[in-house]
N, C-alpha and C. Protein backbone atom coordinates (compact mmCIF):
# COMPACT_ATOMS: atom_id res chain seq x y z
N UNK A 1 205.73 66.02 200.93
CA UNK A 1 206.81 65.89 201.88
C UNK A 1 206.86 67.16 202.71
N UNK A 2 207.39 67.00 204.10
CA UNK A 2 207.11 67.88 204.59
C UNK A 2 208.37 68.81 205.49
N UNK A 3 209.43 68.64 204.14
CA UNK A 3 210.62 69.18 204.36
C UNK A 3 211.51 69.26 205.67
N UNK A 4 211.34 68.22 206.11
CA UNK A 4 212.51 67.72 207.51
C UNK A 4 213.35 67.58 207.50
N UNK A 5 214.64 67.14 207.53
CA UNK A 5 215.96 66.75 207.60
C UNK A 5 216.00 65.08 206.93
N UNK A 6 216.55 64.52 206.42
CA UNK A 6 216.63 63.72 205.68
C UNK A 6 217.21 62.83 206.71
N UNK A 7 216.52 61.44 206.82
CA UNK A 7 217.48 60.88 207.97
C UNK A 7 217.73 59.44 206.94
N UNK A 8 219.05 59.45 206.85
CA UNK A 8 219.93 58.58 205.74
C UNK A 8 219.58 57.16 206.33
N UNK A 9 219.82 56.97 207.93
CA UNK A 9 219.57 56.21 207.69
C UNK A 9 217.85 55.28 208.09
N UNK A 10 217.35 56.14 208.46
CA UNK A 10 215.70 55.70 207.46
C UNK A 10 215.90 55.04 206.38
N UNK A 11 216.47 56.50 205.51
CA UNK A 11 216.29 55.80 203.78
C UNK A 11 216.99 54.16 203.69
N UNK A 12 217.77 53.63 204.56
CA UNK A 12 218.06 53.03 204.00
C UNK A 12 217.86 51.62 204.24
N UNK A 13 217.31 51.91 206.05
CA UNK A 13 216.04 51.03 206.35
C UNK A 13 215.09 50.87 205.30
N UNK A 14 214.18 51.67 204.65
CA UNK A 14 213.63 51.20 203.57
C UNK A 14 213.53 50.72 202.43
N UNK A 15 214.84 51.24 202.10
CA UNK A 15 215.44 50.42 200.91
C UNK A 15 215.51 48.94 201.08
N UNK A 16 215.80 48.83 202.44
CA UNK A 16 215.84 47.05 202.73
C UNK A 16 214.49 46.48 202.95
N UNK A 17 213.97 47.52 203.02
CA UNK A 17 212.14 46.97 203.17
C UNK A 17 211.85 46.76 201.84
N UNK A 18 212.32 47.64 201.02
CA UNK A 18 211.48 47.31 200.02
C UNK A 18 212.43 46.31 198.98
N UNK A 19 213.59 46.06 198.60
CA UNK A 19 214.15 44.99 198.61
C UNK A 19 213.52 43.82 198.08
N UNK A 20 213.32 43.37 199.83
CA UNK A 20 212.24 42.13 199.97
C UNK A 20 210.93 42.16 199.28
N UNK A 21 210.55 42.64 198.84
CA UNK A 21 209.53 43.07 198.24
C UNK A 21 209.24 41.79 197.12
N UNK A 22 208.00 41.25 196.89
CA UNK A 22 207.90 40.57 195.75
C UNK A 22 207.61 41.27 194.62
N UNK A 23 208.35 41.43 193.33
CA UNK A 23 208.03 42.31 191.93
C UNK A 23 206.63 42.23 191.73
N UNK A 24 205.66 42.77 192.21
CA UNK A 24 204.67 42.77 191.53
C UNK A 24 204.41 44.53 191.27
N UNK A 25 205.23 45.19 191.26
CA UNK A 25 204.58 46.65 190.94
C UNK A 25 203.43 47.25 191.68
N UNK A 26 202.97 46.80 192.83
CA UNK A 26 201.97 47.63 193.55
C UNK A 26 202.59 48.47 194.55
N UNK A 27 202.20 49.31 194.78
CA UNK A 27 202.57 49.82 196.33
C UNK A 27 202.21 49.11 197.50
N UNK A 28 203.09 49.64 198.55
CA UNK A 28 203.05 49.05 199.72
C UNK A 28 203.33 50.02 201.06
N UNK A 29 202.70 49.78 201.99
CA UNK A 29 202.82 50.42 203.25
C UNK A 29 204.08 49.24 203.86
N UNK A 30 205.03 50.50 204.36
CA UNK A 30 206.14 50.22 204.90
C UNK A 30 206.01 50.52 206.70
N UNK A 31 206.23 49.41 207.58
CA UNK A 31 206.36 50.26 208.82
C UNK A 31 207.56 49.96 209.68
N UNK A 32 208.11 50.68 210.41
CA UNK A 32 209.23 51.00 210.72
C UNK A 32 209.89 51.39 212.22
N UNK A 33 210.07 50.81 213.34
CA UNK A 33 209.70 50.65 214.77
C UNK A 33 210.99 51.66 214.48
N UNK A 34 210.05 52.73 215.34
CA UNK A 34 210.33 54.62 216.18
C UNK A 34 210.30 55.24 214.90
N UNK A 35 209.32 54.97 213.67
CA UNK A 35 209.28 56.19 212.56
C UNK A 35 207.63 56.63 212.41
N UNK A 36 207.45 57.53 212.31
CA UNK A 36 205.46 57.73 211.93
C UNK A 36 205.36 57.41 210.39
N UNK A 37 204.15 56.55 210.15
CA UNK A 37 203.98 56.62 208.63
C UNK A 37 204.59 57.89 208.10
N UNK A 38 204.27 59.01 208.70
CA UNK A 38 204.48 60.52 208.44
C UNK A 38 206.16 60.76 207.66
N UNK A 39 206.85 60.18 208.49
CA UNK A 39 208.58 60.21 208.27
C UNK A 39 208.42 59.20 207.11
N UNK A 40 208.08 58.32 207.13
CA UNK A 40 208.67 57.15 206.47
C UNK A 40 207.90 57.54 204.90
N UNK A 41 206.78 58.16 205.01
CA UNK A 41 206.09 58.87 203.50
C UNK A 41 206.98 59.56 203.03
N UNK A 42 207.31 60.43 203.82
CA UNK A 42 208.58 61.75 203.56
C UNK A 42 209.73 60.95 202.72
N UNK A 43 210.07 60.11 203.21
CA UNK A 43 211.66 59.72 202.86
C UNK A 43 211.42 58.54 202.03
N UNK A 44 210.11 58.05 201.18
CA UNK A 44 209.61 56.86 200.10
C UNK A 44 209.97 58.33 199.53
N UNK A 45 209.22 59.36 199.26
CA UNK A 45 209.15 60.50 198.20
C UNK A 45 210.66 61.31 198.15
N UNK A 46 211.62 61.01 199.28
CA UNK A 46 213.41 61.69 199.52
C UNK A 46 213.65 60.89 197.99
N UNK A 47 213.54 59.23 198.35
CA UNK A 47 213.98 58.19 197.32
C UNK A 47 213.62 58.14 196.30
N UNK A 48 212.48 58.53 195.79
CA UNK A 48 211.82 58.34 194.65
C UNK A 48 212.60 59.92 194.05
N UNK A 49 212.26 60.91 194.77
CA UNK A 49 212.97 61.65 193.94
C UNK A 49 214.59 61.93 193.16
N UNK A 50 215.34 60.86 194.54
CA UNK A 50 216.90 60.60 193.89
C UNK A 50 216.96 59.10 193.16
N UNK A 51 215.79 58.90 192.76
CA UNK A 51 215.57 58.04 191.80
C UNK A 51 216.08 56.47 192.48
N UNK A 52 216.07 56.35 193.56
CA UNK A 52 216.44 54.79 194.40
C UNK A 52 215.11 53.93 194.41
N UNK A 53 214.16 54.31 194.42
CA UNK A 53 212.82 53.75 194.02
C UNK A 53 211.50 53.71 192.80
N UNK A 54 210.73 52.59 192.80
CA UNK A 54 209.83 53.50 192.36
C UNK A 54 209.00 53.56 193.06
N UNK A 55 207.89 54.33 193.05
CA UNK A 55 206.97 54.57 194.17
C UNK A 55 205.57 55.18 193.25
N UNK A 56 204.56 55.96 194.39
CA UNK A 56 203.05 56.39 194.12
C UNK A 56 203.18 57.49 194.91
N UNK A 57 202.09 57.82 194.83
CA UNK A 57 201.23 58.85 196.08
C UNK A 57 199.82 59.21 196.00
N UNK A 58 199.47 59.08 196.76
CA UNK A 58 197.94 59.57 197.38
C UNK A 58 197.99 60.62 198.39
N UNK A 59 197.28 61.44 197.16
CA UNK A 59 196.52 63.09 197.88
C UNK A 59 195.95 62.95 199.00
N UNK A 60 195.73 63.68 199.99
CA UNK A 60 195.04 63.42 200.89
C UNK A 60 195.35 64.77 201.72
N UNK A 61 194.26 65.39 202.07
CA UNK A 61 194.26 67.13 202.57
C UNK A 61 195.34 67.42 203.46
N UNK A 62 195.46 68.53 202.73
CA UNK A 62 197.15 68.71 203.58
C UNK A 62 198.46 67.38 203.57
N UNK A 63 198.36 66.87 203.00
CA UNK A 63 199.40 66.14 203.12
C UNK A 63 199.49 64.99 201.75
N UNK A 64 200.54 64.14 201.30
CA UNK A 64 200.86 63.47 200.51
C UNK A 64 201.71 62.11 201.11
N UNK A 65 200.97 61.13 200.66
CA UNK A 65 201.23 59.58 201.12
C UNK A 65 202.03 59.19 200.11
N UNK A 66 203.11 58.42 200.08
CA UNK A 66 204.12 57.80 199.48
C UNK A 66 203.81 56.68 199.77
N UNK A 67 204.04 55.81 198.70
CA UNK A 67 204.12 53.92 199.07
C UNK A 67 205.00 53.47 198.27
N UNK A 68 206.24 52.94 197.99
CA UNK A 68 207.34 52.48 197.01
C UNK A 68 206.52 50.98 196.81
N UNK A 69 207.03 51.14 195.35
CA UNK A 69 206.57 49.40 194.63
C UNK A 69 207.71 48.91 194.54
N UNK A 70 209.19 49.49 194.31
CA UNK A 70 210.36 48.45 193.75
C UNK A 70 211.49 49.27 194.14
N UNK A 71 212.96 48.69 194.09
CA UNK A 71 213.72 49.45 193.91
C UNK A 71 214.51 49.25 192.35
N UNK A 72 215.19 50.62 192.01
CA UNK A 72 215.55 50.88 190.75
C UNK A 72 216.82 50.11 190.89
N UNK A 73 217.80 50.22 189.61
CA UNK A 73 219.45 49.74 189.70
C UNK A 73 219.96 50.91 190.56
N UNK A 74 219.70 51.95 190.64
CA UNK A 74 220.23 53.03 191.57
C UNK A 74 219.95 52.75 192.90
N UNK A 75 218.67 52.50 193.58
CA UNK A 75 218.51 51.52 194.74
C UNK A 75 219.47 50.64 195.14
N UNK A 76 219.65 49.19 194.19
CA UNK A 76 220.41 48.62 194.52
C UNK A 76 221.68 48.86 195.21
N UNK A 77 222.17 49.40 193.51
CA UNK A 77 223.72 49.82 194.03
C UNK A 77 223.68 50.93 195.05
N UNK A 78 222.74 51.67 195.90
CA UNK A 78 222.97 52.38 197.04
C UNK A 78 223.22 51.23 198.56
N UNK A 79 222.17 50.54 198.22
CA UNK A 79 222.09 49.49 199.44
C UNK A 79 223.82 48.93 199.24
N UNK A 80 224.11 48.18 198.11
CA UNK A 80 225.23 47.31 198.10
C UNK A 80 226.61 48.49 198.59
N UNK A 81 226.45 49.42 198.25
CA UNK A 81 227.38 50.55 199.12
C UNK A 81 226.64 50.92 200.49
N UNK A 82 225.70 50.55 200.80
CA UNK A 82 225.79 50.83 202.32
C UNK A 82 225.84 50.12 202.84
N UNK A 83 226.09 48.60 202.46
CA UNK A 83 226.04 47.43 203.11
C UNK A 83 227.58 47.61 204.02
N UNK A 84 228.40 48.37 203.63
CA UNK A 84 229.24 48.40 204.34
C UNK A 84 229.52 49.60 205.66
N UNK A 85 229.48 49.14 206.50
CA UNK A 85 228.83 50.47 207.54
C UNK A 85 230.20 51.60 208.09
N UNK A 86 231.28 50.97 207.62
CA UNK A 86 232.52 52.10 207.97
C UNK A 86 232.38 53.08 206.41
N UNK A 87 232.07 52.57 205.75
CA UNK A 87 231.27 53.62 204.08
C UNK A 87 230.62 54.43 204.66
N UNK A 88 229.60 53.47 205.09
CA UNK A 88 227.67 54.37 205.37
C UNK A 88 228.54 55.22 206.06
N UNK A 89 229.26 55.37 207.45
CA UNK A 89 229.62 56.26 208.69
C UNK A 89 230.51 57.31 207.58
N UNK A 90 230.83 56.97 207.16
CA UNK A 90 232.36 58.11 206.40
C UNK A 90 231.48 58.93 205.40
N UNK A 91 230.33 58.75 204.77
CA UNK A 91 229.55 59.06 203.76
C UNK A 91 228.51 60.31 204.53
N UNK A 92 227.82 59.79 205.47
CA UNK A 92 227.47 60.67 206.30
C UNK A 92 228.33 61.66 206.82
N UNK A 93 229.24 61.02 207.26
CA UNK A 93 230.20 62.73 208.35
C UNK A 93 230.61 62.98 207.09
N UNK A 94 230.85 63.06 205.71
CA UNK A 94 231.04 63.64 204.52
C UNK A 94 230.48 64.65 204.16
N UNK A 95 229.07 63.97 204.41
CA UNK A 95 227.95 64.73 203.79
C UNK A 95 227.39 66.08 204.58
N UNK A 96 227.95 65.82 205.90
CA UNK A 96 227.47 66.93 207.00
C UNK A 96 228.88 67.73 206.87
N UNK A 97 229.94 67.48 206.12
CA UNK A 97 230.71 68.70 206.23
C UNK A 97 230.51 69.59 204.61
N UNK A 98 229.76 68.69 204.46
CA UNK A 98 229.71 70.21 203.02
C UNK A 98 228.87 70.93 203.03
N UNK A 99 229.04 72.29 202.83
CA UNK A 99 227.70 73.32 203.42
C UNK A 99 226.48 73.31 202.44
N UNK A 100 225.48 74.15 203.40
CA UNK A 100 224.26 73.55 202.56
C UNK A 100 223.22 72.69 202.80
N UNK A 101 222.27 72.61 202.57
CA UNK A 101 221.25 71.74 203.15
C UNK A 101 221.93 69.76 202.85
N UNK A 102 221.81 69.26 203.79
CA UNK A 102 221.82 67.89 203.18
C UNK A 102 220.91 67.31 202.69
N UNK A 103 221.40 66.37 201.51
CA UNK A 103 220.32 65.90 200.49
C UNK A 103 220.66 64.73 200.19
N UNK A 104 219.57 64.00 199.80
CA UNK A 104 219.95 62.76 199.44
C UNK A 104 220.90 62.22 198.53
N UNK A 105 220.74 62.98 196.90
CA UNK A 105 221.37 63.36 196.14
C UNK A 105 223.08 63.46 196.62
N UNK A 106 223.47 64.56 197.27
CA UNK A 106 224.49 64.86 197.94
C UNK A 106 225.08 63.20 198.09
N UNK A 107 224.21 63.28 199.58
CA UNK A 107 224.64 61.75 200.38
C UNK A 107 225.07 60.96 199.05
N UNK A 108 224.14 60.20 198.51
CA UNK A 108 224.79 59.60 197.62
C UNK A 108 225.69 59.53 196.58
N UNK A 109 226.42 60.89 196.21
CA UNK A 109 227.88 61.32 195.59
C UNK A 109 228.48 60.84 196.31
N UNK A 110 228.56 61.67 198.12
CA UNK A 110 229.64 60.72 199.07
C UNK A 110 229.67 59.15 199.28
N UNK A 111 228.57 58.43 199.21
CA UNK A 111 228.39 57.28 199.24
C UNK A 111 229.83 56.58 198.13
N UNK A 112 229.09 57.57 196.99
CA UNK A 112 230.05 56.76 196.30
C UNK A 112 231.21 57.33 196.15
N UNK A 113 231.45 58.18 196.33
CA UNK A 113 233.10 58.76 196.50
C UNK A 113 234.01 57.97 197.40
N UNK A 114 233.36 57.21 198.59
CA UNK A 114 234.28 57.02 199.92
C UNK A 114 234.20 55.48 199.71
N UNK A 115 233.22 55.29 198.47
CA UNK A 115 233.49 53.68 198.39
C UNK A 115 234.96 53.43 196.90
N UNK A 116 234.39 54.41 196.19
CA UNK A 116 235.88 54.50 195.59
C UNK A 116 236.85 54.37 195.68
N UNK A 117 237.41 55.26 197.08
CA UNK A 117 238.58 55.65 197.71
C UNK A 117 238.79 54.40 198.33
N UNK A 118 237.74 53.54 199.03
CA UNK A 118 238.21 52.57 199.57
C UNK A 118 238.85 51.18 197.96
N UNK A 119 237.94 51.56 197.10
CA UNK A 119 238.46 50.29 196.36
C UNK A 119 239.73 50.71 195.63
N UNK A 120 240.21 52.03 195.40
CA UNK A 120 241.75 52.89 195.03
C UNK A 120 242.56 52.23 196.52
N UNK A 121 242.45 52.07 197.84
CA UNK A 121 242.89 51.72 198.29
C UNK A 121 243.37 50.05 199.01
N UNK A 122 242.75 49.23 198.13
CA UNK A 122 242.96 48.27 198.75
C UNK A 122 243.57 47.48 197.71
């Protein structure tokens, strides 16, 4: 990975890519209209490391290829909280007010903090 800014919602474009996915446990090339394989490798390996996927990688000089095979129960329940997009929006401007690098990790505390608050409130 090649340490960029995490763009949430990429991740979560892919999460819906991979979703659809038929269970067979292989990897898969994901593509993604206005992302470079480049971004979209980056942010299979964002997910895999906050555990929303599972995934691979292939070495390859100077650089590391990501391909996700599935998503985890942590996957899921990220998508089913972002399915709601006044969440996703409140989760993000959340996540950009706490200092510090943003992380996926992060993001997804707020994810679920602001879906909380909404189910305390209704």
């Amino acid at each position: 990975m090649t340490g960029n800014a995490i763009d949430f919602d990429l991740v979560r474009q892919i999460l819906t890519a991979v979703e659809i996915f038929p269970f067979e446990d292989e990897p898969r090339d994901i593509t993604i209209d206005g992302h470079t394989a480049e971004e979209i490798s980056d942010h299979v390996g964002y997910a895999f490391d906050a555990d929303l996927v599972g995934a691979s990688y292939l070495k390859q000089p100077g650089y590391i290829h990501w391909k996700p095979h599935y998503l985890t129960d942590g996957g899921y329940n990220f998508l089913n909280a972002a399915s709601q997009e006044h969440l996703w929006e409140s989760a993000k401007e959340f996540t950009n007010r706490i200092p510090g690098k943003a992380t996926l990790r992060k993001f997804q505390d707020c994810l679920e903090l602001v879906s909380i608050d909404q189910l305390a409130f209704q």
